[in-house]
Protein backbone atom coordinates (compact mmCIF):
# COMPACT_ATOMS: atom_id res chain seq x y z
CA UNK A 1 -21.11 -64.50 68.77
CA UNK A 2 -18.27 -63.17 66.53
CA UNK A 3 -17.33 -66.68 65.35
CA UNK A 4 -20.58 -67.67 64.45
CA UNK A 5 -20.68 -64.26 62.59
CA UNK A 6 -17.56 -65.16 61.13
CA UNK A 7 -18.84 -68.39 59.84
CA UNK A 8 -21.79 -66.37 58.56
CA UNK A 9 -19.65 -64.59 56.35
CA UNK A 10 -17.29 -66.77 55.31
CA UNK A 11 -21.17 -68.82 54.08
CA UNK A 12 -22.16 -65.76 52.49
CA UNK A 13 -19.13 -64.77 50.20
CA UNK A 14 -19.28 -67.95 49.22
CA UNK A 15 -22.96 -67.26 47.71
CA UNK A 16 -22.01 -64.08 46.60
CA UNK A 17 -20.78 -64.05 43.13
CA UNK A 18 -18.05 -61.58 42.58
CA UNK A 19 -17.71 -61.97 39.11
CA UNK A 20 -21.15 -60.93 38.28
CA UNK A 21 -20.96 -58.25 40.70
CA UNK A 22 -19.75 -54.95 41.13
CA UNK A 23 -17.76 -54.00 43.67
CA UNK A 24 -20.81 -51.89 45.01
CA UNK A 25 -23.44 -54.32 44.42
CA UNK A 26 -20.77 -56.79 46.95
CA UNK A 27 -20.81 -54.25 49.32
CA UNK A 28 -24.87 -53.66 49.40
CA UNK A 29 -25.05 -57.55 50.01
CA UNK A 30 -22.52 -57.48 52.58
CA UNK A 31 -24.01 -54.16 54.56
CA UNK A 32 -27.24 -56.45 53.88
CA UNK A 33 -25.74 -59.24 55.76
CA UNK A 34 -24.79 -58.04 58.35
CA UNK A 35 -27.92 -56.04 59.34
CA UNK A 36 -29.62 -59.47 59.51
CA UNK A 37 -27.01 -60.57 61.90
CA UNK A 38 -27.43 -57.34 64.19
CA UNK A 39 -31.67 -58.15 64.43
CA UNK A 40 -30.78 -61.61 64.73
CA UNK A 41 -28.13 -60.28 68.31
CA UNK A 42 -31.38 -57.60 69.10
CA UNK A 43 -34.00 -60.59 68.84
CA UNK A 44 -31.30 -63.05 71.11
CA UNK A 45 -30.79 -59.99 73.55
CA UNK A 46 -34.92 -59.50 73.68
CA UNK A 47 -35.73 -63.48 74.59
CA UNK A 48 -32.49 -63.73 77.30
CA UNK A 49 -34.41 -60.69 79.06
């Protein structure tokens, strides 16, 4: 799980544009991120059940 979350991340800075960005708007997207990834571990949890 964490490397695929890893490789997430590493996909997803790449997207994010820092330049354009404040460091509070990077951290938003990043808080955003990885709130998808924890429903995407619930959903995974809920179907192995």
């Amino acid at each position: 799980m964490f490397k695929t979350l890893a490789d997430r991340f590493q996909l997803n800075f790449k997207t994010i544009e820092t330049d354009e960005l404040s460091e509070e708007d990077v951290f938003k997207q990043v808080i955003k991120i990885i709130d998808e990834e924890e429903k995407l571990c619930q959903m995974r949890q809920l179907i192995q059940e």
